[in-house]
C-alpha atoms as a PDB file:
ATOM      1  CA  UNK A   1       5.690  16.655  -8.520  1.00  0.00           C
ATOM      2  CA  UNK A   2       3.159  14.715  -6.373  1.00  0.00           C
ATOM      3  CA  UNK A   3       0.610  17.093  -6.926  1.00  0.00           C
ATOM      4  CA  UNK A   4       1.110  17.642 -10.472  1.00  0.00           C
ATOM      5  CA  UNK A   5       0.543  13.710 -10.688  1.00  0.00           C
ATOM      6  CA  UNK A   6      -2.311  13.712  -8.885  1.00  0.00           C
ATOM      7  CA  UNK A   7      -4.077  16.612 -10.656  1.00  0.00           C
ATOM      8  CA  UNK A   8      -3.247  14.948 -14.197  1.00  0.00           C
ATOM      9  CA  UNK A   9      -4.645  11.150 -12.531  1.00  0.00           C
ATOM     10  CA  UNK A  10      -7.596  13.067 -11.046  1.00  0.00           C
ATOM     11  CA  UNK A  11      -8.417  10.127  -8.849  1.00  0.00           C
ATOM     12  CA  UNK A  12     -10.858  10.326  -6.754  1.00  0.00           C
ATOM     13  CA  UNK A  13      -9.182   8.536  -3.720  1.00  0.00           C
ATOM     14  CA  UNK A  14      -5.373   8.728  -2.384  1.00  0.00           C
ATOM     15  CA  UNK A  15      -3.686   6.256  -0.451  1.00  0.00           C
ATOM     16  CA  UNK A  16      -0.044   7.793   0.804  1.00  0.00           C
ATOM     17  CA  UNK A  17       2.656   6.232   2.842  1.00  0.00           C
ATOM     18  CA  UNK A  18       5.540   7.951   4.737  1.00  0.00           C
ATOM     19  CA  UNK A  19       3.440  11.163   4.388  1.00  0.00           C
ATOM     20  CA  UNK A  20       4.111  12.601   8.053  1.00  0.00           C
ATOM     21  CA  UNK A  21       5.584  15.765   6.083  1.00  0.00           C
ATOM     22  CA  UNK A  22       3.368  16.880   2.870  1.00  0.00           C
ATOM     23  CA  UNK A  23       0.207  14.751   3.349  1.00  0.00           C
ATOM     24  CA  UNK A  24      -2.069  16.829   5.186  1.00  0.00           C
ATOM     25  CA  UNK A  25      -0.803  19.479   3.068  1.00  0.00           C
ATOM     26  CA  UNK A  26      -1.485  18.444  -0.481  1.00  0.00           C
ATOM     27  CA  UNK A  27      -4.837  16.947   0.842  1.00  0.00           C
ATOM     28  CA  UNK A  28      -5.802  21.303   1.899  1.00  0.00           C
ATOM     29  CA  UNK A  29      -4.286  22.305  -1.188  1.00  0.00           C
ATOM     30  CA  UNK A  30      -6.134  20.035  -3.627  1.00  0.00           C
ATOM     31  CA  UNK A  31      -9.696  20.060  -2.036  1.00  0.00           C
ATOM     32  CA  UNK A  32      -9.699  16.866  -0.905  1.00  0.00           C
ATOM     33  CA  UNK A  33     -11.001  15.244   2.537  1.00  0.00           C
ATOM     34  CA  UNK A  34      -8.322  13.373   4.271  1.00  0.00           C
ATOM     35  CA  UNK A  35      -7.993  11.632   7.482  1.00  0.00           C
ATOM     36  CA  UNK A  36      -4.126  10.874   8.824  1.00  0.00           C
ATOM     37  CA  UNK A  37      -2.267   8.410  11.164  1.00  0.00           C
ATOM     38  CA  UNK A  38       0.447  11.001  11.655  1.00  0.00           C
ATOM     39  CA  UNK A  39       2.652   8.317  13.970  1.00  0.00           C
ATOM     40  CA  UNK A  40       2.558   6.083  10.986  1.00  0.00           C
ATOM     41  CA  UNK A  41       2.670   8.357   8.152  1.00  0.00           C
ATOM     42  CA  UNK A  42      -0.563   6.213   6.355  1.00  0.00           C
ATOM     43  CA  UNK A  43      -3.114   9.294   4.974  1.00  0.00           C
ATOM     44  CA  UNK A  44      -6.380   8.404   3.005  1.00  0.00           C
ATOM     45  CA  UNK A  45      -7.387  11.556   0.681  1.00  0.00           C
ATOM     46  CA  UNK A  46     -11.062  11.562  -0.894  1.00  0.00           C
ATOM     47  CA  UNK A  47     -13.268  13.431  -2.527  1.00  0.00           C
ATOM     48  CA  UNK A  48     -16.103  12.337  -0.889  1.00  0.00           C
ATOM     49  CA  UNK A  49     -16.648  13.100   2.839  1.00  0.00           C
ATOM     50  CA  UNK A  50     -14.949  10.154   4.722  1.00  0.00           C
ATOM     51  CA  UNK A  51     -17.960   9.444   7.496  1.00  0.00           C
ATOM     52  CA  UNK A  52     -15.686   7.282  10.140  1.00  0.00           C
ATOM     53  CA  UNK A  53     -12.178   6.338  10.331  1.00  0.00           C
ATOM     54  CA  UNK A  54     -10.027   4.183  12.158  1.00  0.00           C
ATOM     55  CA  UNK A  55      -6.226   3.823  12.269  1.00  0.00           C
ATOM     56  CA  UNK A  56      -4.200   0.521  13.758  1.00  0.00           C
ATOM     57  CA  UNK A  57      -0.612  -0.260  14.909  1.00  0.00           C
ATOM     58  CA  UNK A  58       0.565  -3.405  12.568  1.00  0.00           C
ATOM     59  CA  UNK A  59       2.362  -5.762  15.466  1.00  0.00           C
ATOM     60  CA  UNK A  60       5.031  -7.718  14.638  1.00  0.00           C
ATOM     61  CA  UNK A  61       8.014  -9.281  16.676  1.00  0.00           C
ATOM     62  CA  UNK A  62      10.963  -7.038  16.521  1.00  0.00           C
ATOM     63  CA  UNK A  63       9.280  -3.529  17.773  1.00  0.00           C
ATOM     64  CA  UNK A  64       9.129  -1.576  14.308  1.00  0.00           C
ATOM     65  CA  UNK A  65       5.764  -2.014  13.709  1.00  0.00           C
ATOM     66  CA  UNK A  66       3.518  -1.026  10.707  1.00  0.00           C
ATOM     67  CA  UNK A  67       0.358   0.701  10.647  1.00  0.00           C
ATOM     68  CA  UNK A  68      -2.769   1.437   9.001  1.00  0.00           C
ATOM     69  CA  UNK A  69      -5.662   3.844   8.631  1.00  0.00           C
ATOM     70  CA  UNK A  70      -8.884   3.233   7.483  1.00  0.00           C
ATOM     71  CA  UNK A  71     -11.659   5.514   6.405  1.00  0.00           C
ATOM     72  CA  UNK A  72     -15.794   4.934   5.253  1.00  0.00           C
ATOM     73  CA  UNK A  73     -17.085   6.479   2.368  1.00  0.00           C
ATOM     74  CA  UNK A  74     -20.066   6.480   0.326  1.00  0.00           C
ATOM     75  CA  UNK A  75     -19.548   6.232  -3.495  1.00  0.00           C
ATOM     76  CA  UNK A  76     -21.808   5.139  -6.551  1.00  0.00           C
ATOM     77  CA  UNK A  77     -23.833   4.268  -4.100  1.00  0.00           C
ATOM     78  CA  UNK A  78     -22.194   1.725  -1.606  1.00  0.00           C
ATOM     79  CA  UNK A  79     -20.407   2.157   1.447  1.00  0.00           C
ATOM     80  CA  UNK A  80     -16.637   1.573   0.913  1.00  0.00           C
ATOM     81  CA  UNK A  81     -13.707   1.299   3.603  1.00  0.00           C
ATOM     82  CA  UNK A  82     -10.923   2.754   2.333  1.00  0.00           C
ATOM     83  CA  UNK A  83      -7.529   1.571   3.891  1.00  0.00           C
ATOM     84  CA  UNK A  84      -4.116   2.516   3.457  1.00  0.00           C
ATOM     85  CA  UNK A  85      -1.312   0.550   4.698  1.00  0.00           C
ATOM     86  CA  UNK A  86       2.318   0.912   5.409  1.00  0.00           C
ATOM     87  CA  UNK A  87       4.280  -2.685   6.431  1.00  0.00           C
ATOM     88  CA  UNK A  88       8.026  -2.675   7.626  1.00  0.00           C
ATOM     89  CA  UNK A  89      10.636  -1.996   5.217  1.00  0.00           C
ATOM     90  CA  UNK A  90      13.737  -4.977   4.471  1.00  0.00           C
ATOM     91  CA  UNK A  91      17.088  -2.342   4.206  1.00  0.00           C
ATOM     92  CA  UNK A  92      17.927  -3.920   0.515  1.00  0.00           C
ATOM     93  CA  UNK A  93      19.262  -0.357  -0.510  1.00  0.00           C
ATOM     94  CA  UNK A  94      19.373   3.003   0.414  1.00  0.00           C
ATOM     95  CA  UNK A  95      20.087   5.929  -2.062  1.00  0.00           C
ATOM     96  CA  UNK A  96      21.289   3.354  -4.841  1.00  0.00           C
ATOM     97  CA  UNK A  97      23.793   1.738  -2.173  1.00  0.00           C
ATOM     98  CA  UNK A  98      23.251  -1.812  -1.270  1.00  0.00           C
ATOM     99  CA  UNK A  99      23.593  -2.518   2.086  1.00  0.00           C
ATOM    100  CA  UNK A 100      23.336  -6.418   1.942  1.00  0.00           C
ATOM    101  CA  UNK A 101      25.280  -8.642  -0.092  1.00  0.00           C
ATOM    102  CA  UNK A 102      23.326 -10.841  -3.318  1.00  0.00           C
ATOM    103  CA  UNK A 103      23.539 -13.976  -1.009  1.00  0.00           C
ATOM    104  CA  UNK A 104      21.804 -12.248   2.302  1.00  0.00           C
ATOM    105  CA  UNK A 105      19.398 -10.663   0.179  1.00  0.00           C
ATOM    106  CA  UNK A 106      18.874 -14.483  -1.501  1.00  0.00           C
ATOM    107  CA  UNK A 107      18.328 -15.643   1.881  1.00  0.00           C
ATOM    108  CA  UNK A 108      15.933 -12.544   3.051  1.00  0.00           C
ATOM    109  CA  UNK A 109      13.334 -13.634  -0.191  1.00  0.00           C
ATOM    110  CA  UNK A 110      13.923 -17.417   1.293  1.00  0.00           C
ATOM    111  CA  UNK A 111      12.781 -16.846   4.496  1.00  0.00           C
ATOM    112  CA  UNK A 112      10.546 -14.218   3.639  1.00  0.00           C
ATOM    113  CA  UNK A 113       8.822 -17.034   0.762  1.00  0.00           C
ATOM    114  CA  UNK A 114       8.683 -19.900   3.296  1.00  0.00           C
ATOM    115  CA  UNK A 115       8.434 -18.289   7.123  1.00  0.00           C
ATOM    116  CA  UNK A 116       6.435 -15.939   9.336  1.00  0.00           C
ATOM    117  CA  UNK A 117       8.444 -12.626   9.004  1.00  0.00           C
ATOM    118  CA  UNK A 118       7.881  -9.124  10.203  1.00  0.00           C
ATOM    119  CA  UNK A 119       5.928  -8.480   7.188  1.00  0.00           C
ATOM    120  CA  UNK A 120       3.853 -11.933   7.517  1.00  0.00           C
ATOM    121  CA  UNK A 121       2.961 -11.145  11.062  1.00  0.00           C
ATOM    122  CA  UNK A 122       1.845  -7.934  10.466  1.00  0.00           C
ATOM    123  CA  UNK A 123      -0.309  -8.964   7.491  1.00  0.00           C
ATOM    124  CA  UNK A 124      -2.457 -11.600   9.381  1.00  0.00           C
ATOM    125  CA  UNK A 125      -2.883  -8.827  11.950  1.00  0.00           C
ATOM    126  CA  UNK A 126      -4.106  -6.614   9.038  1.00  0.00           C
ATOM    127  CA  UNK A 127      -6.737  -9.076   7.918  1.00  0.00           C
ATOM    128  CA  UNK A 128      -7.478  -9.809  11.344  1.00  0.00           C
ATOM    129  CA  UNK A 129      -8.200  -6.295  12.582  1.00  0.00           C
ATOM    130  CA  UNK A 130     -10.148  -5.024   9.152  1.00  0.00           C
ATOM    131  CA  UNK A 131     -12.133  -8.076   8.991  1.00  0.00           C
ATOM    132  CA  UNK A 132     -13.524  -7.108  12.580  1.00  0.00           C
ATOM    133  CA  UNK A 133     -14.388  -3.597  10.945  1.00  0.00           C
ATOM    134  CA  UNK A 134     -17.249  -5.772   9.272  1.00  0.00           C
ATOM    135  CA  UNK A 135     -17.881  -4.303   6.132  1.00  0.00           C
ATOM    136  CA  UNK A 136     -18.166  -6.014   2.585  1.00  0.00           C
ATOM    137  CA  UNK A 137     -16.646  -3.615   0.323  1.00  0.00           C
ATOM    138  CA  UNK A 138     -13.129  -2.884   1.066  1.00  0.00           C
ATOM    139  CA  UNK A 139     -10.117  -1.189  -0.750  1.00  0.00           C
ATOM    140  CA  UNK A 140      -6.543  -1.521   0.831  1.00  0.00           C
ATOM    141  CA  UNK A 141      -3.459   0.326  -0.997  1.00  0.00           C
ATOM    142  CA  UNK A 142      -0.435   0.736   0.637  1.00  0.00           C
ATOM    143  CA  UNK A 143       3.406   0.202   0.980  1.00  0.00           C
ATOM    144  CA  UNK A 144       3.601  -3.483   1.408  1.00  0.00           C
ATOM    145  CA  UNK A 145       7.366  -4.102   0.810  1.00  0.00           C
ATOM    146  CA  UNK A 146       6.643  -7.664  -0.381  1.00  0.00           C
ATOM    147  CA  UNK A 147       7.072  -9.601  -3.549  1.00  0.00           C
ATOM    148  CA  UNK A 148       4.339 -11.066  -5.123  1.00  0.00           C
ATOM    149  CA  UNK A 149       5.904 -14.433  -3.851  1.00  0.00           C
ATOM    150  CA  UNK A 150       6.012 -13.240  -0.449  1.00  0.00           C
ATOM    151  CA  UNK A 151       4.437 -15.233   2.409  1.00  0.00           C
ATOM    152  CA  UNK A 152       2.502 -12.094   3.138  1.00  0.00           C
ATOM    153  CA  UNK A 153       1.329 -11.824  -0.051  1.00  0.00           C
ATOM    154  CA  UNK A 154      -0.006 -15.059  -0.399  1.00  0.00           C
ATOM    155  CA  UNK A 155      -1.618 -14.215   2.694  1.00  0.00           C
ATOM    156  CA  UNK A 156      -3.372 -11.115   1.231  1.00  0.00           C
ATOM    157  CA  UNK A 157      -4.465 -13.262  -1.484  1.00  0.00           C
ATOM    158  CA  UNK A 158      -6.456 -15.257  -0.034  1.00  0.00           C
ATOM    159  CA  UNK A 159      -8.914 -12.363   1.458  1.00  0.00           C
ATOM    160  CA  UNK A 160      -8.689 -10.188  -1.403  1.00  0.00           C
ATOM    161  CA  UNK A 161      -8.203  -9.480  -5.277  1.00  0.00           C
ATOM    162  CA  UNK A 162      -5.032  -7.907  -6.337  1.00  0.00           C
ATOM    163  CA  UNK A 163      -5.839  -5.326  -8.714  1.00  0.00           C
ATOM    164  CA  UNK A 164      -2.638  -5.696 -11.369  1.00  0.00           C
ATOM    165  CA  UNK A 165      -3.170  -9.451 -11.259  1.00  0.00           C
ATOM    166  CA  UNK A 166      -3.268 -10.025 -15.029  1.00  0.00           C
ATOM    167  CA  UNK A 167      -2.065  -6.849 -15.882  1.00  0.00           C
ATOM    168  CA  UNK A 168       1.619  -5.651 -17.165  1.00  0.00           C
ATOM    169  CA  UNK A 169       1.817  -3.712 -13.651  1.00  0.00           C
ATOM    170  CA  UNK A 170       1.731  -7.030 -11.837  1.00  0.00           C
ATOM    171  CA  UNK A 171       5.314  -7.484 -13.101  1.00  0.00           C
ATOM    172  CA  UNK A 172       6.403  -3.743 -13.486  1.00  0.00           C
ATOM    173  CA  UNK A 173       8.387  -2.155 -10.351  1.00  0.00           C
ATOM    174  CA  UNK A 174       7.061   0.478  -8.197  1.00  0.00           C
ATOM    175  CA  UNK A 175      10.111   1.623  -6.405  1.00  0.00           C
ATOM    176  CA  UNK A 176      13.314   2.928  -8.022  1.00  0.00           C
ATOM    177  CA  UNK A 177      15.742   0.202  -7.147  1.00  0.00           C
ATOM    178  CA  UNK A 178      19.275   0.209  -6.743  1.00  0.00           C
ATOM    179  CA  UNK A 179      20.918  -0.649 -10.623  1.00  0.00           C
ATOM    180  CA  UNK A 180      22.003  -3.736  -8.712  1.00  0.00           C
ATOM    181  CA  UNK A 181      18.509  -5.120  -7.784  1.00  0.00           C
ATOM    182  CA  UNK A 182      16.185  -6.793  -9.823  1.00  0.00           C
ATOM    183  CA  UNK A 183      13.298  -4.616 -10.165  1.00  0.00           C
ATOM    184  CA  UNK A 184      10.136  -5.943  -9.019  1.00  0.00           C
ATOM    185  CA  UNK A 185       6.773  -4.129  -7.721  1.00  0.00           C
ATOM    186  CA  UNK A 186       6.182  -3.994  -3.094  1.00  0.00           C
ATOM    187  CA  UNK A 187       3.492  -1.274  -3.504  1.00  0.00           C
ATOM    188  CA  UNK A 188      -0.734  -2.785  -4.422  1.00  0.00           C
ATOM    189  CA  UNK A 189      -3.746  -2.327  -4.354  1.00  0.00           C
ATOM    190  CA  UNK A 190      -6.271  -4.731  -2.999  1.00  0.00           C
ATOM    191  CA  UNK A 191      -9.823  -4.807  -3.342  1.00  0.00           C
ATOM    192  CA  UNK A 192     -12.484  -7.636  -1.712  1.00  0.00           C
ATOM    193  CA  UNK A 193     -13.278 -10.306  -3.660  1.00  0.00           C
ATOM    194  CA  UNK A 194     -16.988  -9.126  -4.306  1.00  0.00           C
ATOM    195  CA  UNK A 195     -15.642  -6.103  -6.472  1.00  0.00           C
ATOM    196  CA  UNK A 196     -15.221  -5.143  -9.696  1.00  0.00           C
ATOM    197  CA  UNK A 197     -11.691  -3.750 -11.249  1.00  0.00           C
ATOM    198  CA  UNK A 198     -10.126  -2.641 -14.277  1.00  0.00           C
ATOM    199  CA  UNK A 199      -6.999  -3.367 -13.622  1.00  0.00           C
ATOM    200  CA  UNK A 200      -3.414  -0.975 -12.356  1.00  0.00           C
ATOM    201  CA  UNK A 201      -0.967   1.086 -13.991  1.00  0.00           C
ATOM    202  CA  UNK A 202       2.117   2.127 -12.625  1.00  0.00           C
ATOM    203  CA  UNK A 203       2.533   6.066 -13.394  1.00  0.00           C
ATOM    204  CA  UNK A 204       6.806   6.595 -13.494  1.00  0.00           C
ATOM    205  CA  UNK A 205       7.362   9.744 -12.249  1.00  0.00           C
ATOM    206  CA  UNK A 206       7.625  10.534  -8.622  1.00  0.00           C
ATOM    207  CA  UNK A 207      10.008  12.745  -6.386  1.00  0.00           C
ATOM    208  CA  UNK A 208      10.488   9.605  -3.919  1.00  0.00           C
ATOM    209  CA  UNK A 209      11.433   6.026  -3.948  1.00  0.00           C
ATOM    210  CA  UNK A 210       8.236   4.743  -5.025  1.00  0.00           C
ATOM    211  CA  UNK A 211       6.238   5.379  -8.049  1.00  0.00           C
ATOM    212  CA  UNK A 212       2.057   5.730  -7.928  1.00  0.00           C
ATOM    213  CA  UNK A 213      -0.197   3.118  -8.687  1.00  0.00           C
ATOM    214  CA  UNK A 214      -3.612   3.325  -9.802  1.00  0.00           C
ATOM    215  CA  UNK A 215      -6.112   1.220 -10.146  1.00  0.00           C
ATOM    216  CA  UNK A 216      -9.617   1.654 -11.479  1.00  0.00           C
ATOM    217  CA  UNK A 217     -12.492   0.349  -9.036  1.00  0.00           C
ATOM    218  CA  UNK A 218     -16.071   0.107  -9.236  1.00  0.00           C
END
């Protein structure tokens, strides 16, 4: 099903998370040129030539770290660095079972809203470490597991545009959630401010827990 999504979206670049298994892959299969963070599962696919790449453990306090790979291309004409991201997951659910109770999950978002978390800490090392990579044009997608409301988030925010910001998607959810959850989206796409965007769609179908987002660029 992933590849049938892809070859109806036709995009021309791929962020994928988790994709230790398939990613490489689809990437042959397709045509595309792909460079892959196997420890991490984070794969960038293109179909432009991707010149230099770079890939980065996400620290954080507790040991399961995050981790991102990065990639330059050239396209219409300006150098982009492509990154895709993949931040440390909160266990809410697992195969439609919830494995906290409503009140622990309230005080997860609480913390999660008002504190450094896992996910906080390994955002500011994000925009740490691809702000060093020094270019101007920058696209991030990835896995973040946060909610718009999220400390990390926020923190994203300040460096960079979210794509479905004004958009339906910013709302819609990209994961299937348990019945019991509120569904809300964890998966974006960022861009730097300097950019231009037309906005994201979330595309429901998907043989995983998340759906695909897409966002138009340029």
């Amino acid at each position: 099903m992933i590849k049938t999504v892809i070859q109806k979206e036709n995009p021309d670049i791929i962020m994928l998370q988790e994709a230790n298994r398939f990613g490489e892959k689809i990437a042959k299969s397709l045509g595309y040129h792909f460079v892959n963070f196997k420890e991490k599962g984070t794969l960038i696919m293109s179909k432009m030539p991707i010149d230099k790449a770079w890939q980065h453990t996400l620290r954080n306090d507790i040991g399961r770290d995050g981790g991102v790979i990065c990639g330059e291309i050239q396209y219409d004409g300006k150098t982009l660095l492509l990154c895709s991201v993949h931040l440390t997951n909160i266990p809410v659910g697992y195969n439609g079972q919830m494995l906290m109770t409503k009140a622990k999950m309230l005080g997860v978002g609480l913390r999660e809203i008002f504190f450094d978390t896992q996910r906080s800490n390994e955002t500011k090392d994000l925009v740490k470490w691809i702000g060093g990579l020094g270019y101007e044009n920058i696209v991030i997608g990835g896995d973040f597991n946060s909610f718009f409301c999220f400390k990390s988030m926020r923190i994203m925010r300040k460096k960079f545009s979210d794509t479905a910001w004004g958009t339906p998607a910013f709302w819609e959810s990209s994961h299937k959630w348990p019945k019991t959850f509120f569904p809300v989206k964890i998966d974006y796409i960022y861009v730097t401010k300097n950019m231009d965007y037309g906005g994201t769609k979330i595309v429901h179908q998907s043989p995983g827990d998340h759906y695909p987002v897409v966002a138009y660029v340029y």
